[in-house]
Protein backbone atom coordinates (compact mmCIF):
# COMPACT_ATOMS: atom_id res chain seq x y z
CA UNK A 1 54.50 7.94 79.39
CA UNK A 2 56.78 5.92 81.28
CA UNK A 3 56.90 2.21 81.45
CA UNK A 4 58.71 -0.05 84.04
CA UNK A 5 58.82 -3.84 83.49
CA UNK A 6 60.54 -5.67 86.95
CA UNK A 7 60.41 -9.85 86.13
CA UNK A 8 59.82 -11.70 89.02
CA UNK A 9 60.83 -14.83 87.56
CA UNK A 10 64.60 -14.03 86.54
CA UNK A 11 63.40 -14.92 82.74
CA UNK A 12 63.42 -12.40 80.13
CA UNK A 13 60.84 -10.20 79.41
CA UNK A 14 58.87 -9.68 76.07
CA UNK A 15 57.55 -6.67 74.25
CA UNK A 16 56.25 -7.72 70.71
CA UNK A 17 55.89 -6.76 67.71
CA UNK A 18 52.39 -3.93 67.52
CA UNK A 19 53.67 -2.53 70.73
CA UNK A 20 54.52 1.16 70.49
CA UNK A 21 56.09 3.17 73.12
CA UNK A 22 56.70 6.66 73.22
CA UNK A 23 58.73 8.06 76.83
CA UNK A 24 60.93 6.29 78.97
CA UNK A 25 61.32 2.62 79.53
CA UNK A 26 63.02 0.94 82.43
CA UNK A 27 62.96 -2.96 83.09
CA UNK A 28 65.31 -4.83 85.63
CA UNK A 29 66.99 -7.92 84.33
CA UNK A 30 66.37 -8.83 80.40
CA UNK A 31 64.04 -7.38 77.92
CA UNK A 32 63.21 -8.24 74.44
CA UNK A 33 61.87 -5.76 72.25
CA UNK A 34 59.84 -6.28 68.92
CA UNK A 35 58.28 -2.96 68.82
CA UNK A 36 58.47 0.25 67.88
CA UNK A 37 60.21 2.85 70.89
CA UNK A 38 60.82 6.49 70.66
CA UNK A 39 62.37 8.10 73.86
CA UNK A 40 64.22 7.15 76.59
CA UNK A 41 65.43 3.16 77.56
CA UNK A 42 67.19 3.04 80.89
CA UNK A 43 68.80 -0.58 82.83
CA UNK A 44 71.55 -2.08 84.48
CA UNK A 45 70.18 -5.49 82.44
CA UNK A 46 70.12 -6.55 79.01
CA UNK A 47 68.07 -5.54 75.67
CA UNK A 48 67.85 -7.92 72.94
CA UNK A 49 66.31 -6.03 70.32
CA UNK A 50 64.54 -8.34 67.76
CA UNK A 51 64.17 -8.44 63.79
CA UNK A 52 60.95 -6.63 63.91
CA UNK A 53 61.71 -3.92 66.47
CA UNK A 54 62.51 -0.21 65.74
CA UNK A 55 64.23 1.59 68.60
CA UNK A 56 64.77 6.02 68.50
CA UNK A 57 65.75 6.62 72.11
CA UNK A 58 68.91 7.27 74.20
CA UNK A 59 69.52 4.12 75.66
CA UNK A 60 71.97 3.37 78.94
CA UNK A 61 71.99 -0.59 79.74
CA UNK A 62 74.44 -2.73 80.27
CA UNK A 63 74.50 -5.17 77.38
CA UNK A 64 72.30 -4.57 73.69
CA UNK A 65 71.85 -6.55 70.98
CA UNK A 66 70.78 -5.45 67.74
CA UNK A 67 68.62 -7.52 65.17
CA UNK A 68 66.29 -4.80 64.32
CA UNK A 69 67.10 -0.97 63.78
CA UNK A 70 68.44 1.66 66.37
CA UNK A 71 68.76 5.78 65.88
CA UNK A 72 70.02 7.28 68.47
CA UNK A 73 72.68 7.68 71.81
CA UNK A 74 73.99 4.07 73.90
CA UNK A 75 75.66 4.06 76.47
CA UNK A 76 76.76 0.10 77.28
CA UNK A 77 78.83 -0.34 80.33
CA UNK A 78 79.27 -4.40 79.29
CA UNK A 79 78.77 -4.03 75.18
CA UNK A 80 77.22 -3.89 72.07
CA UNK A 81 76.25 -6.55 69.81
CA UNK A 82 75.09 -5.81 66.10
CA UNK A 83 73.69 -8.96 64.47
CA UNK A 84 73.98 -9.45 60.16
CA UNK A 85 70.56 -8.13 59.85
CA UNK A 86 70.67 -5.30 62.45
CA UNK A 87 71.15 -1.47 61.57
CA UNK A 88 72.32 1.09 64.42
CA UNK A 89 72.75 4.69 63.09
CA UNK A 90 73.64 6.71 66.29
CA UNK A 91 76.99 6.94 68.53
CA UNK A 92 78.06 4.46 70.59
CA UNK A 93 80.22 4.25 74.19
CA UNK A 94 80.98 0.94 75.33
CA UNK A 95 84.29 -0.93 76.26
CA UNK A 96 82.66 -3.89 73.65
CA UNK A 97 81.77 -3.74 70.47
CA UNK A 98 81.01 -7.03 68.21
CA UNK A 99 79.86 -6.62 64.71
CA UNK A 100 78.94 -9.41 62.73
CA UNK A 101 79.14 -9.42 58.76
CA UNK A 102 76.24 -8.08 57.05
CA UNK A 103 75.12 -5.75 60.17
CA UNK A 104 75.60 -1.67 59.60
CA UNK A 105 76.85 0.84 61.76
CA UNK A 106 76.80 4.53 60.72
CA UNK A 107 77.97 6.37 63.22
CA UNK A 108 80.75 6.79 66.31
CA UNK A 109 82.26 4.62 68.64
CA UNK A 110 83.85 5.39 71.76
CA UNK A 111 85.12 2.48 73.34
CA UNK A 112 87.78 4.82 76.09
CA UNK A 113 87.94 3.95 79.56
CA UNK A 114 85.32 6.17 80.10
CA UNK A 115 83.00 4.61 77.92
CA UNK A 116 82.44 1.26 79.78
CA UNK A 117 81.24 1.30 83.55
CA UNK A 118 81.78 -0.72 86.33
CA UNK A 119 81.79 -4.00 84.62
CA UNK A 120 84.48 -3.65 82.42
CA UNK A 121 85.98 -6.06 79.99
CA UNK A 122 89.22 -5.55 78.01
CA UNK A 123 88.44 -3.09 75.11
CA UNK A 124 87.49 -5.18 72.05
CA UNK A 125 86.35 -4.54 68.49
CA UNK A 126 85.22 -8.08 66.71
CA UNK A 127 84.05 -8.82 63.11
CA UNK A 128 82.63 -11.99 62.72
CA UNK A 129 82.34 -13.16 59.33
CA UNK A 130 80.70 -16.19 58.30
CA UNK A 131 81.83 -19.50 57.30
CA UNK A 132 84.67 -21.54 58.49
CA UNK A 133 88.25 -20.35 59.29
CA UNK A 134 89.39 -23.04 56.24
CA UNK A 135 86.99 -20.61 53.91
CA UNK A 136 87.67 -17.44 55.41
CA UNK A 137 91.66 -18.06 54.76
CA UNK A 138 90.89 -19.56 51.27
């Protein structure tokens, strides 16, 4: 099955939670996903994907962000955003990588030249941890 979601109105788009997709998925501008996906996720936009959503797929976009879980391949030509509660077991490429405290990531990250695309930010690996700088020093 494939599945192609343009917006019209420049907002983001919204799959929720009960939706189940198995094939490819392409969507122009921003998506956010609450389901459950198993295949392919193509974009030159953004994926958000929420607490409740469950993503198995090779995935090429050009930003994600990770509440929920992810197996699988990405390929981010902006970067990659893993949230406290999200989970991403899989290999990464992307010239971004932030990774807040609490989140998990089992897998590898390639974050070469050749990873990013044609927007391309300096290469950058960020923990965030929580609390104030005042704590975090303490």
């Amino acid at each position: 099955m494939k599945f192609r979601r343009e917006s019209a109105t420049g907002g983001a788009s919204v799959l929720g939670e009960g939706v189940e997709i198995e094939g490819e998925l392409r969507f122009a501008g921003e998506l956010r996903f609450d389901g459950l996906m198993r295949g392919t996720i193509v974009s030159e936009g953004s994926l958000t994907v929420g607490p409740k959503g469950r993503i198995e797929a090779d995935v090429k976009v050009r930003r994600v962000s990770f509440w929920g879980e992810f197996r699988g391949i990405i390929h981010a030509s902006e970067r990659v955003e893993i949230h406290k509660d999200g989970k991403v077991y899989g290999d990464l490429y992307t010239p971004c990588l932030i990774i807040e405290a609490g989140a998990l990531l089992e897998g590898k990250c390639n974050m070469s030249a050749d990873a990013g695309a044609n927007i391309r930010e300096e290469g950058l690996l960020k923990v965030v941890e929580g609390g104030t700088e005042a704590e975090r020093s303490a």
